[in-house]
C-alpha atoms as a PDB file:
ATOM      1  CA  UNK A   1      12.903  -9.164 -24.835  1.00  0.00           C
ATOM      2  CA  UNK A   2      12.541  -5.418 -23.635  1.00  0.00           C
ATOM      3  CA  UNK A   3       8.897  -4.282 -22.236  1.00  0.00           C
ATOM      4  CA  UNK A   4       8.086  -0.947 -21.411  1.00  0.00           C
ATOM      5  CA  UNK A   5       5.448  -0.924 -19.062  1.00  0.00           C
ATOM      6  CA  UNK A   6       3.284   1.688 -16.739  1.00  0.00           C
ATOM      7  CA  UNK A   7       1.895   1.416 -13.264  1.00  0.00           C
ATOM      8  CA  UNK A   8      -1.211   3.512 -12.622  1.00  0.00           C
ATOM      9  CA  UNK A   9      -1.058   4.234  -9.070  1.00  0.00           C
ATOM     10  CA  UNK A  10      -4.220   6.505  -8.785  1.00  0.00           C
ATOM     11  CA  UNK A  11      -6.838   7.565  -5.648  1.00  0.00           C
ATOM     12  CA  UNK A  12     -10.376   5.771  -6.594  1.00  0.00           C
ATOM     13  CA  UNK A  13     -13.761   7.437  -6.193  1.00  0.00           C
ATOM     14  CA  UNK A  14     -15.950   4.918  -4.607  1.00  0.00           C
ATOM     15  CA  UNK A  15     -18.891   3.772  -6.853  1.00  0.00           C
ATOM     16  CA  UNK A  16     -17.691   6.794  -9.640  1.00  0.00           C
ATOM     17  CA  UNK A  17     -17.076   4.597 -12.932  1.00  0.00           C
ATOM     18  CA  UNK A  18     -17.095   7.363 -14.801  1.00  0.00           C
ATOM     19  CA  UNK A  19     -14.730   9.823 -12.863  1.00  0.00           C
ATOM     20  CA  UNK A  20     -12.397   6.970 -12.185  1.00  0.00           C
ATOM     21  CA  UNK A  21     -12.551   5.764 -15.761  1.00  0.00           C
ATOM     22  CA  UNK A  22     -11.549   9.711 -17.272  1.00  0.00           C
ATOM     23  CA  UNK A  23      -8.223   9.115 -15.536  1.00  0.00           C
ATOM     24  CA  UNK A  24      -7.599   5.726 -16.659  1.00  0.00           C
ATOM     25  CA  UNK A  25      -8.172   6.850 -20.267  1.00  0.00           C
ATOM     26  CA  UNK A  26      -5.441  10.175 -19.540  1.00  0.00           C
ATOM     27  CA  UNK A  27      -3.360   7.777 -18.139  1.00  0.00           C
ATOM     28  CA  UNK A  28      -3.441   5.141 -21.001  1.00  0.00           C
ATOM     29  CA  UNK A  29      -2.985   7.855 -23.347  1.00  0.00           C
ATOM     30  CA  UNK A  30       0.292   9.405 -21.622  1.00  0.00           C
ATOM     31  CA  UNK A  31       1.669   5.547 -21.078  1.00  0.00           C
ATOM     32  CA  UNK A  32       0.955   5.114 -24.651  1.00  0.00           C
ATOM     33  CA  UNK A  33       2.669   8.781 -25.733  1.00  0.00           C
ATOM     34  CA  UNK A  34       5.877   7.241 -23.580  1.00  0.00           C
ATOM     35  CA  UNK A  35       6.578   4.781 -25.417  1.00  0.00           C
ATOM     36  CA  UNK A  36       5.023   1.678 -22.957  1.00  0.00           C
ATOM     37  CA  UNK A  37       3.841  -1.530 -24.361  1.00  0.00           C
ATOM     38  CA  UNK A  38       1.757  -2.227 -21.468  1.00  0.00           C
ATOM     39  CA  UNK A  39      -0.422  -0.295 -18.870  1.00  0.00           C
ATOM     40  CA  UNK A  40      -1.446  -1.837 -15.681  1.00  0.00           C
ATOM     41  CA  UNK A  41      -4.432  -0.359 -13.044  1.00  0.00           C
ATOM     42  CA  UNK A  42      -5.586  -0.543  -9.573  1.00  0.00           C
ATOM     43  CA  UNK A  43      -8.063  -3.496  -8.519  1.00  0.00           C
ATOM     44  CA  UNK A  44     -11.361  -2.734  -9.061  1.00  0.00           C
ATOM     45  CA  UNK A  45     -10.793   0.569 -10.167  1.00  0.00           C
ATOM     46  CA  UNK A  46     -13.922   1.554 -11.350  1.00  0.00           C
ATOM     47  CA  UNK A  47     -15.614   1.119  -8.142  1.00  0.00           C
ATOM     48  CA  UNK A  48     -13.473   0.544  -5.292  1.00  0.00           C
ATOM     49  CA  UNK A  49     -14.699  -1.560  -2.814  1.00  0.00           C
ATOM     50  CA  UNK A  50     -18.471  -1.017  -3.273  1.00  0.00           C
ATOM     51  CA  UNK A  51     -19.624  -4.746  -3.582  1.00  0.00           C
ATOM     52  CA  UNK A  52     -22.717  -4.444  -1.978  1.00  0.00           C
ATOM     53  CA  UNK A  53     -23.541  -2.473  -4.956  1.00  0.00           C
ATOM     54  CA  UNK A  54     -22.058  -4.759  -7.355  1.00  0.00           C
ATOM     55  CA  UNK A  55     -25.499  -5.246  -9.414  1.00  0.00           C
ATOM     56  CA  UNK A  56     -25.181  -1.505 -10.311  1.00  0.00           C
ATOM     57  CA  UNK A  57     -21.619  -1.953 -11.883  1.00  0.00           C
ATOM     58  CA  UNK A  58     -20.657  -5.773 -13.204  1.00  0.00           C
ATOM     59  CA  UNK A  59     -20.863  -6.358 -16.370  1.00  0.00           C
ATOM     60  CA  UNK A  60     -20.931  -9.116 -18.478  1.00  0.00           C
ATOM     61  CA  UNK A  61     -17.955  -9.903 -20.190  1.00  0.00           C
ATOM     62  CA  UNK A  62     -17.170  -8.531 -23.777  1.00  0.00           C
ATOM     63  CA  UNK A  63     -20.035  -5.670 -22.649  1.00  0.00           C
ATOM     64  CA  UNK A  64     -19.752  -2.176 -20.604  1.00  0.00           C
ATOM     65  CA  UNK A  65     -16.512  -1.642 -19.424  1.00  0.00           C
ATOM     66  CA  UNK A  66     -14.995  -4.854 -21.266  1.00  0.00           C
ATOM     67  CA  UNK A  67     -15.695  -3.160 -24.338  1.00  0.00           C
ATOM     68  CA  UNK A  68     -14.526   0.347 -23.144  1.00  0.00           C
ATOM     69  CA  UNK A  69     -11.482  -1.110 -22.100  1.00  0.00           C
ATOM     70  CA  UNK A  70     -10.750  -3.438 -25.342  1.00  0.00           C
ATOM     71  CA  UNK A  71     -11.800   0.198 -27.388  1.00  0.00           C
ATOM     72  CA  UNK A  72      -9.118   1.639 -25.288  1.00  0.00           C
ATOM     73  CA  UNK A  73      -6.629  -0.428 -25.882  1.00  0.00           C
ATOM     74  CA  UNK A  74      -6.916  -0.800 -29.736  1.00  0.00           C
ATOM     75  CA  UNK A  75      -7.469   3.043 -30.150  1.00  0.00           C
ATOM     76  CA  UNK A  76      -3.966   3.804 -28.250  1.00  0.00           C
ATOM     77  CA  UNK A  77      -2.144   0.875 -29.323  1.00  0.00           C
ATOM     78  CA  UNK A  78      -0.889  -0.499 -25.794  1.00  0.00           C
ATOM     79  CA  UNK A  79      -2.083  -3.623 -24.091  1.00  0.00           C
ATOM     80  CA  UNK A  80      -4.296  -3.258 -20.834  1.00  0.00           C
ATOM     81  CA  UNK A  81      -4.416  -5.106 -17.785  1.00  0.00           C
ATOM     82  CA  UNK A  82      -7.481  -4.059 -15.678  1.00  0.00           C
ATOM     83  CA  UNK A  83      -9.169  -5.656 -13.018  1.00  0.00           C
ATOM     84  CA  UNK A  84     -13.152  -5.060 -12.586  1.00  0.00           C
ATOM     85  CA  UNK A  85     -16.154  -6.566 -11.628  1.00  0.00           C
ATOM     86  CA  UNK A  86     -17.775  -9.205 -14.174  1.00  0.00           C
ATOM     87  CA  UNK A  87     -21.409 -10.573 -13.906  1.00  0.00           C
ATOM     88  CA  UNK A  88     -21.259 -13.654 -15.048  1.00  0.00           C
ATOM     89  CA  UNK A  89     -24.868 -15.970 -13.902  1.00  0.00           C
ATOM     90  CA  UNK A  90     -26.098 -14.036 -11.641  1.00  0.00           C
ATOM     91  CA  UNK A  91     -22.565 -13.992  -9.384  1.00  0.00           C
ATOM     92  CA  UNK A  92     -20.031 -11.068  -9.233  1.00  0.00           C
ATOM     93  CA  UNK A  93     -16.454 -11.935  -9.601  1.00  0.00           C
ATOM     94  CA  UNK A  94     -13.483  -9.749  -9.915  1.00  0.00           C
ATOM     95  CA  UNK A  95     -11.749 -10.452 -12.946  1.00  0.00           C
ATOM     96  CA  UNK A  96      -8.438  -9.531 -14.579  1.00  0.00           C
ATOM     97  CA  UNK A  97      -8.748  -9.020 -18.225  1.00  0.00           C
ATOM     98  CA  UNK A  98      -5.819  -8.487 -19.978  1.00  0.00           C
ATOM     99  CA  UNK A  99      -6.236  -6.893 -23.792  1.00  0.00           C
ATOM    100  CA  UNK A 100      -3.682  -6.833 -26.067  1.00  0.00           C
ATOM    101  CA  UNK A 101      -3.113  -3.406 -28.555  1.00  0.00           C
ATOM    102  CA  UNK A 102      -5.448  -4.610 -31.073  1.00  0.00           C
ATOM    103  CA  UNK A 103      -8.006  -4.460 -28.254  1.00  0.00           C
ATOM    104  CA  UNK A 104      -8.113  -8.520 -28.288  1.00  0.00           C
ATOM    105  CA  UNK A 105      -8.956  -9.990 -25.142  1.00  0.00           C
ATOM    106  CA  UNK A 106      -6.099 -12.209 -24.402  1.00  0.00           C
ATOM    107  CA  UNK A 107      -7.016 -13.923 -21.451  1.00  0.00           C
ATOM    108  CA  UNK A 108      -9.049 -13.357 -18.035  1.00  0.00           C
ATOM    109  CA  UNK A 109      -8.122 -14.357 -14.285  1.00  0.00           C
ATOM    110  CA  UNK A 110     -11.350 -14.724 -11.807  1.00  0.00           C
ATOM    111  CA  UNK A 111      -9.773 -14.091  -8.301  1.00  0.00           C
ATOM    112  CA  UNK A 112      -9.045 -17.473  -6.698  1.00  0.00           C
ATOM    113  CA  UNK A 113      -8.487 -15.994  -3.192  1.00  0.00           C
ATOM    114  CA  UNK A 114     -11.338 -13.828  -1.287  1.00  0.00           C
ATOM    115  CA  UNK A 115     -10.382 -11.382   1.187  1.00  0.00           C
ATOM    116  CA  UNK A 116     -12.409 -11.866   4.472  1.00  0.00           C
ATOM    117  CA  UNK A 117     -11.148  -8.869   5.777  1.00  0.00           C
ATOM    118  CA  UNK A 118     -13.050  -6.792   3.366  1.00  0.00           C
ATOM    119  CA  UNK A 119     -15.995  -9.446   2.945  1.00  0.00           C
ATOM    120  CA  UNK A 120     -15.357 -10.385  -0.568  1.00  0.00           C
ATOM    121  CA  UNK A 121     -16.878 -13.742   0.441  1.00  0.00           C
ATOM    122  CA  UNK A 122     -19.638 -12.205   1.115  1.00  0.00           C
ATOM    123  CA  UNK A 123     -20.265 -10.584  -2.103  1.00  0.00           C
ATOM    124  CA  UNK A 124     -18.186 -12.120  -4.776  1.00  0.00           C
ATOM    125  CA  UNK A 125     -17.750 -15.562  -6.430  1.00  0.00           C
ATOM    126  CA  UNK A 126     -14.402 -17.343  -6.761  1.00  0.00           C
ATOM    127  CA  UNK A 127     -12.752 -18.360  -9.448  1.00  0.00           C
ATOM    128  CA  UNK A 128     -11.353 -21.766  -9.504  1.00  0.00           C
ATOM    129  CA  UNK A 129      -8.703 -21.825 -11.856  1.00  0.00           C
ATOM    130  CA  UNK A 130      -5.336 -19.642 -12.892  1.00  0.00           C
ATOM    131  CA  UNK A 131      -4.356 -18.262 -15.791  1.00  0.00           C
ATOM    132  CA  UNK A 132      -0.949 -18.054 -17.990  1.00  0.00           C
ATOM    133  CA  UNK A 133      -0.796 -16.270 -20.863  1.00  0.00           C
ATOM    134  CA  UNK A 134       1.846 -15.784 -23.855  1.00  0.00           C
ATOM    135  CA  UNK A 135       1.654 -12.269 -24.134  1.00  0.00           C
ATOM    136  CA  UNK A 136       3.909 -10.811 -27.226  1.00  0.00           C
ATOM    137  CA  UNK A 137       6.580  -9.673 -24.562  1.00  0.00           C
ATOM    138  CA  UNK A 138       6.723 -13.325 -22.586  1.00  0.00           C
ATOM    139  CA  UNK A 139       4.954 -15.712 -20.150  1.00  0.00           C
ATOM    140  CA  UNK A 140       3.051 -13.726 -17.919  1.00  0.00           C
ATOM    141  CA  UNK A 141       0.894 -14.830 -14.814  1.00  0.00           C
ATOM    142  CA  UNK A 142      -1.849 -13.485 -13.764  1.00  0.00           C
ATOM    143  CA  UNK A 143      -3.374 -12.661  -9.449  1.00  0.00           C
ATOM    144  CA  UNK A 144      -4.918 -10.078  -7.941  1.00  0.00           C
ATOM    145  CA  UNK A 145      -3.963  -8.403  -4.518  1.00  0.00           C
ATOM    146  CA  UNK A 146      -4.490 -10.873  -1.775  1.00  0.00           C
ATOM    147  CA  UNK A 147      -2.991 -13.637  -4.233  1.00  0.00           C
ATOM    148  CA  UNK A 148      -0.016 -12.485  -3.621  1.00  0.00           C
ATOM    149  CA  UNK A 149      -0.271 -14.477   0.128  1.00  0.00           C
ATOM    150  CA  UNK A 150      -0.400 -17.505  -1.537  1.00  0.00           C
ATOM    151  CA  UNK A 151       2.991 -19.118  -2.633  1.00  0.00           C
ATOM    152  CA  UNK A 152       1.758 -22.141  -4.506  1.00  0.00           C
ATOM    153  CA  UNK A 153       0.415 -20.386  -7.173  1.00  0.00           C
ATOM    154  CA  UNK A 154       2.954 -18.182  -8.311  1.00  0.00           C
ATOM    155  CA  UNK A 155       5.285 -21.347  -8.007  1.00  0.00           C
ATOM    156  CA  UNK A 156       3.190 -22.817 -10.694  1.00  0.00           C
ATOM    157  CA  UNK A 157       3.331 -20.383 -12.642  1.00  0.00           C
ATOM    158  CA  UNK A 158       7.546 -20.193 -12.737  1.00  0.00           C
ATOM    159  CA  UNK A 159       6.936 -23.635 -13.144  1.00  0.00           C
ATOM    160  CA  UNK A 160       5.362 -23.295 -16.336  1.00  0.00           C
ATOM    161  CA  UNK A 161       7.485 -20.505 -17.607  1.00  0.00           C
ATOM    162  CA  UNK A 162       6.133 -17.598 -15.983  1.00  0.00           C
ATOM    163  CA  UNK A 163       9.096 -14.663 -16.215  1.00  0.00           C
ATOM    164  CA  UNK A 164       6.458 -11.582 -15.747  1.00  0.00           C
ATOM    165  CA  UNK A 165       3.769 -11.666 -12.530  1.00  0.00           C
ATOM    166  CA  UNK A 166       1.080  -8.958 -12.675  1.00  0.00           C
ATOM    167  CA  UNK A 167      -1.015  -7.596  -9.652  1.00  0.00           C
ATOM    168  CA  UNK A 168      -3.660  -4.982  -9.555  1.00  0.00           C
ATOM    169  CA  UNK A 169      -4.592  -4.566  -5.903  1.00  0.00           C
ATOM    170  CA  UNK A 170      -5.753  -2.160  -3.189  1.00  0.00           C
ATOM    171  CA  UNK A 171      -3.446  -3.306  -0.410  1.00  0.00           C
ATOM    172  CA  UNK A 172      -4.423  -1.274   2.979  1.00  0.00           C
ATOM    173  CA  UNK A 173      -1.614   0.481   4.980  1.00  0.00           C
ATOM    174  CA  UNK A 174      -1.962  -1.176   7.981  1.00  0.00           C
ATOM    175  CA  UNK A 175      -0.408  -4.216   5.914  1.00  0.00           C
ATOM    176  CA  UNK A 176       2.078  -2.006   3.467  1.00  0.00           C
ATOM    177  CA  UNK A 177       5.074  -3.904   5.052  1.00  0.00           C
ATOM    178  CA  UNK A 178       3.740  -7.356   4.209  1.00  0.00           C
ATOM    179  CA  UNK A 179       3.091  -5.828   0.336  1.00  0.00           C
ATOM    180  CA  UNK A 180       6.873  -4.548   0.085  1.00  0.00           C
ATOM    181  CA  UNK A 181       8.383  -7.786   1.397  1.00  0.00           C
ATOM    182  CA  UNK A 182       5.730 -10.368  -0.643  1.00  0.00           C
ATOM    183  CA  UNK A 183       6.400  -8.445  -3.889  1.00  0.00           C
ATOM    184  CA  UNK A 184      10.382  -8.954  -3.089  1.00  0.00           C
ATOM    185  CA  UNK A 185       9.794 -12.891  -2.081  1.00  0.00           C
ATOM    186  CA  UNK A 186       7.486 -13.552  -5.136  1.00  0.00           C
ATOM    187  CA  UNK A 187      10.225 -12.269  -7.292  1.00  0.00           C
ATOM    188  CA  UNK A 188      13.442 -13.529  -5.595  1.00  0.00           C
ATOM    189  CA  UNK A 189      11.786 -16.956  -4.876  1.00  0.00           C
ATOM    190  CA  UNK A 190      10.879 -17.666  -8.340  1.00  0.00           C
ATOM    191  CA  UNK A 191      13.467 -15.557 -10.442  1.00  0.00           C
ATOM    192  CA  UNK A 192      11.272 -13.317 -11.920  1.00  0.00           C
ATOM    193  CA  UNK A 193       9.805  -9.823 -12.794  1.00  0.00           C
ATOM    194  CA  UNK A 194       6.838  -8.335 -10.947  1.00  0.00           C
ATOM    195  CA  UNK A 195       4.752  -5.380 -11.654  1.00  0.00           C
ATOM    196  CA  UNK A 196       2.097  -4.685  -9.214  1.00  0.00           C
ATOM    197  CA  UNK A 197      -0.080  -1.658  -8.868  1.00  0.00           C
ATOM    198  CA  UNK A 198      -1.638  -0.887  -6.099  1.00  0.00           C
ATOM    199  CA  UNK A 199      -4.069   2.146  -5.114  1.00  0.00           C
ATOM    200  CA  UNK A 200      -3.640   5.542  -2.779  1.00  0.00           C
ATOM    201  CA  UNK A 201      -6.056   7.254  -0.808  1.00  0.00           C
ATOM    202  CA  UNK A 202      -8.652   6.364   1.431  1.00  0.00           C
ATOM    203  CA  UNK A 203     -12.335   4.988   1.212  1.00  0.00           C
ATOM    204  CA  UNK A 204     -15.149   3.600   4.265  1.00  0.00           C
ATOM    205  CA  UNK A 205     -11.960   4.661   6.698  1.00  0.00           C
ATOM    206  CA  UNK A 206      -9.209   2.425   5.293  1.00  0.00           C
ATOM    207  CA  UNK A 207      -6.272   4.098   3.979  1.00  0.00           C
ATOM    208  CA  UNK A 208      -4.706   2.326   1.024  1.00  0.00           C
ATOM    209  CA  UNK A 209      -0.803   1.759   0.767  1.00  0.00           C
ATOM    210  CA  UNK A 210       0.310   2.909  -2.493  1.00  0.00           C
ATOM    211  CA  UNK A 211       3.937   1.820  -2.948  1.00  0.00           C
ATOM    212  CA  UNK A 212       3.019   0.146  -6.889  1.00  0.00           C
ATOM    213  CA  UNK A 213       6.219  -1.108  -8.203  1.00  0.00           C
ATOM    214  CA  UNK A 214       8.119  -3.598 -10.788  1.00  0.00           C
ATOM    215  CA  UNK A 215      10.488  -5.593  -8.702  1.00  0.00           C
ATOM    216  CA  UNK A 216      12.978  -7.740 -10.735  1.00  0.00           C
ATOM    217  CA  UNK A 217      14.461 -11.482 -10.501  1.00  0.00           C
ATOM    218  CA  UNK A 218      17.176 -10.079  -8.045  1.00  0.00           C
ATOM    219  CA  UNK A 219      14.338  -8.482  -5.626  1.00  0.00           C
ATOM    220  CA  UNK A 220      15.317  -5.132  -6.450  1.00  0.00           C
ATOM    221  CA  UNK A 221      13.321  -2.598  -7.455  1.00  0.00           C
ATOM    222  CA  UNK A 222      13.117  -1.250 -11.055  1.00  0.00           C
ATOM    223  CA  UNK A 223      10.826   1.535 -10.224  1.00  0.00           C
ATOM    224  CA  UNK A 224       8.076   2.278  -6.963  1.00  0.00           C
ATOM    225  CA  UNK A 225       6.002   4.942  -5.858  1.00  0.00           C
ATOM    226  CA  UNK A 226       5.625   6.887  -2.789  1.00  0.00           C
ATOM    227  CA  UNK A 227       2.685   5.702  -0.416  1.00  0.00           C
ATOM    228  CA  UNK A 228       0.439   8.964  -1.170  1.00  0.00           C
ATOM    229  CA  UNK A 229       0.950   9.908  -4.282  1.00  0.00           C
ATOM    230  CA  UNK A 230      -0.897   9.593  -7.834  1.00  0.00           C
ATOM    231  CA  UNK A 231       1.465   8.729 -10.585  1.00  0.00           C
ATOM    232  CA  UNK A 232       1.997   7.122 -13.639  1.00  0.00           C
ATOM    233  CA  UNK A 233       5.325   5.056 -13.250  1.00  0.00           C
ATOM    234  CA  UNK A 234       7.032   4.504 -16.403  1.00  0.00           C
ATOM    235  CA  UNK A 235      10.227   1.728 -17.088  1.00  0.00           C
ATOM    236  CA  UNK A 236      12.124  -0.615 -19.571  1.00  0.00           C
ATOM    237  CA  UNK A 237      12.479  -4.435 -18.469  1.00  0.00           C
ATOM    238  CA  UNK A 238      14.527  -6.716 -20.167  1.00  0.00           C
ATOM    239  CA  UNK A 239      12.753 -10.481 -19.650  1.00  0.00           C
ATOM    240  CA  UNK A 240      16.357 -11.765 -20.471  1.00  0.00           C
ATOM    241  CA  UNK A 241      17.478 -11.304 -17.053  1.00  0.00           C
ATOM    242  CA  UNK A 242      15.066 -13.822 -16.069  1.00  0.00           C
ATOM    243  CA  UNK A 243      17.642 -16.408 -17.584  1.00  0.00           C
ATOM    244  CA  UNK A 244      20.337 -14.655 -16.357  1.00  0.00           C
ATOM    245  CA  UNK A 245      19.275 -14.752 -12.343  1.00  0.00           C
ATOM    246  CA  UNK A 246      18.179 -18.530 -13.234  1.00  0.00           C
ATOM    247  CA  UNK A 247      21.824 -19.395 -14.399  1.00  0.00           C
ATOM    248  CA  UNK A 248      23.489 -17.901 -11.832  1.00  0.00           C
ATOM    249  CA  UNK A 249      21.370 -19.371  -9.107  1.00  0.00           C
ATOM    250  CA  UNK A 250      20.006 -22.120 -10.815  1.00  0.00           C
ATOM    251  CA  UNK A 251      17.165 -22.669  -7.930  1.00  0.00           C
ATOM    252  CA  UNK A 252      15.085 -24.456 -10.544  1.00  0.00           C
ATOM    253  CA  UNK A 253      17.568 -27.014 -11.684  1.00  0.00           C
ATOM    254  CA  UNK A 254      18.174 -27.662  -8.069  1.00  0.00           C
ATOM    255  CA  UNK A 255      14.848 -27.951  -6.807  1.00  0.00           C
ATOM    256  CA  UNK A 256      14.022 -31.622  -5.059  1.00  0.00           C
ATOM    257  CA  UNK A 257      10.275 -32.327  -5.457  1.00  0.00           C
ATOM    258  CA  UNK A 258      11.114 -35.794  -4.800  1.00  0.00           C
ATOM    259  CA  UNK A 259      11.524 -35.074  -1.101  1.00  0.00           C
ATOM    260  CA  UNK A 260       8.871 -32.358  -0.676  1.00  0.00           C
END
């Protein structure tokens, strides 16, 4: 039950697919040369926050990037979990797709929860349901950024055997506290691993918070970045702690749903 994973914890070019995409494909290819299973990027990495221009870069699933990305993954071998924009009738979303190393698309997530603060209403869709996935390494469930605010649905996802979270994002400085302790609550509250990857650098005068990072059942953390820096962060899990934490604290077990 061992995963070696990456975090790609990069500066993005606003609106530049192309010049953001060159370093997700160096970046795949080192996490690939290093032995990792799994790659994980920014939010919206090809574009940043550039929704008003969303027209110019979503694309329909299975086309454009989708297919770029699914090449990607087959051609190195490693899964990819990537979260970009998606036309899908006429709407934008922002949607997770997570390919496995065959390329396969094994599942998307359309983010539930809009951030008002940087008018996603205003430009994307919603989606309106989650998403759990057996991946080869384990459950694994799926959010994006300001997700991680919202305790029910990672809940559900422990609930339904969840022992790996993943979480793209571009979470601002201004708010880098609330990122370091949510990522440690998430994980301590429901006993598992999470890997989020968040973005450096600054773009229309917010600065971004960095600190990506794969926090395990105990709330401690495996591996994390700096708040400026690009980097590739490499690490071994081992899933079985998951059952280990669980037995020693057996929170589940002891859970009363009757009452609340």
């Amino acid at each position: 039950m061992l995963l070696n994973l990456s975090l790609g914890q990069m500066h993005l070019y606003l609106g530049e697919t192309e010049k953001n995409f060159e370093r997700v494909y160096a970046w795949t290819v080192e996490a690939a040369r290093r032995g990792s299973q799994l790659v994980v990027f920014p939010e919206l990495w090809p574009t940043a926050y550039d929704l008003e221009n969303w027209p110019q870069h979503a694309d329909v699933l299975g086309e454009g990037l989708f297919a770029k990305l699914s090449a990607l993954a087959k051609e190195q071998h490693i899964a990819i979990a990537s979260s970009i924009l998606e036309q899908k009738s006429g709407r934008a979303y922002n949607t997770f797709a997570l390919y496995d190393a065959s390329g396969t698309l094994m599942t998307i997530y359309r983010k539930v929860h809009l951030v008002p603060m940087l008018d996603e209403p205003k430009w994307l869709a919603a989606g309106d349901s989650l998403n759990l996935v057996e991946a080869e390494w384990g459950m694994t469930g799926l959010g994006i950024c300001y997700d991680l605010r919202f305790t029910e649905m990672w809940r559900k996802y422990a609930l339904n055997g969840a022992r790996l979270f993943l979480l793209p994002a571009e979470w601002p400085s201004r708010r880098a506290a609330h990122w370091q302790t949510l990522l440690r609550a998430r994980a301590i509250e429901n006993q598992v691993f999470v890997a989020a990857c968040n973005r450096v650098g600054e773009s229309k005068g917010e600065v971004f918070a960095g600190k990506s990072a794969v926090i395990d059942p105990w709330g401690d953390a495996v591996v994390e970045a700096s708040a400026e820096a690009e980097v590739l962060l490499t690490c071994e899990i081992d899933l079985a702690k998951v059952d280990e934490i669980r037995q020693r604290i057996p929170v589940f077990k002891d859970r009363r749903p009757d009452v609340y």
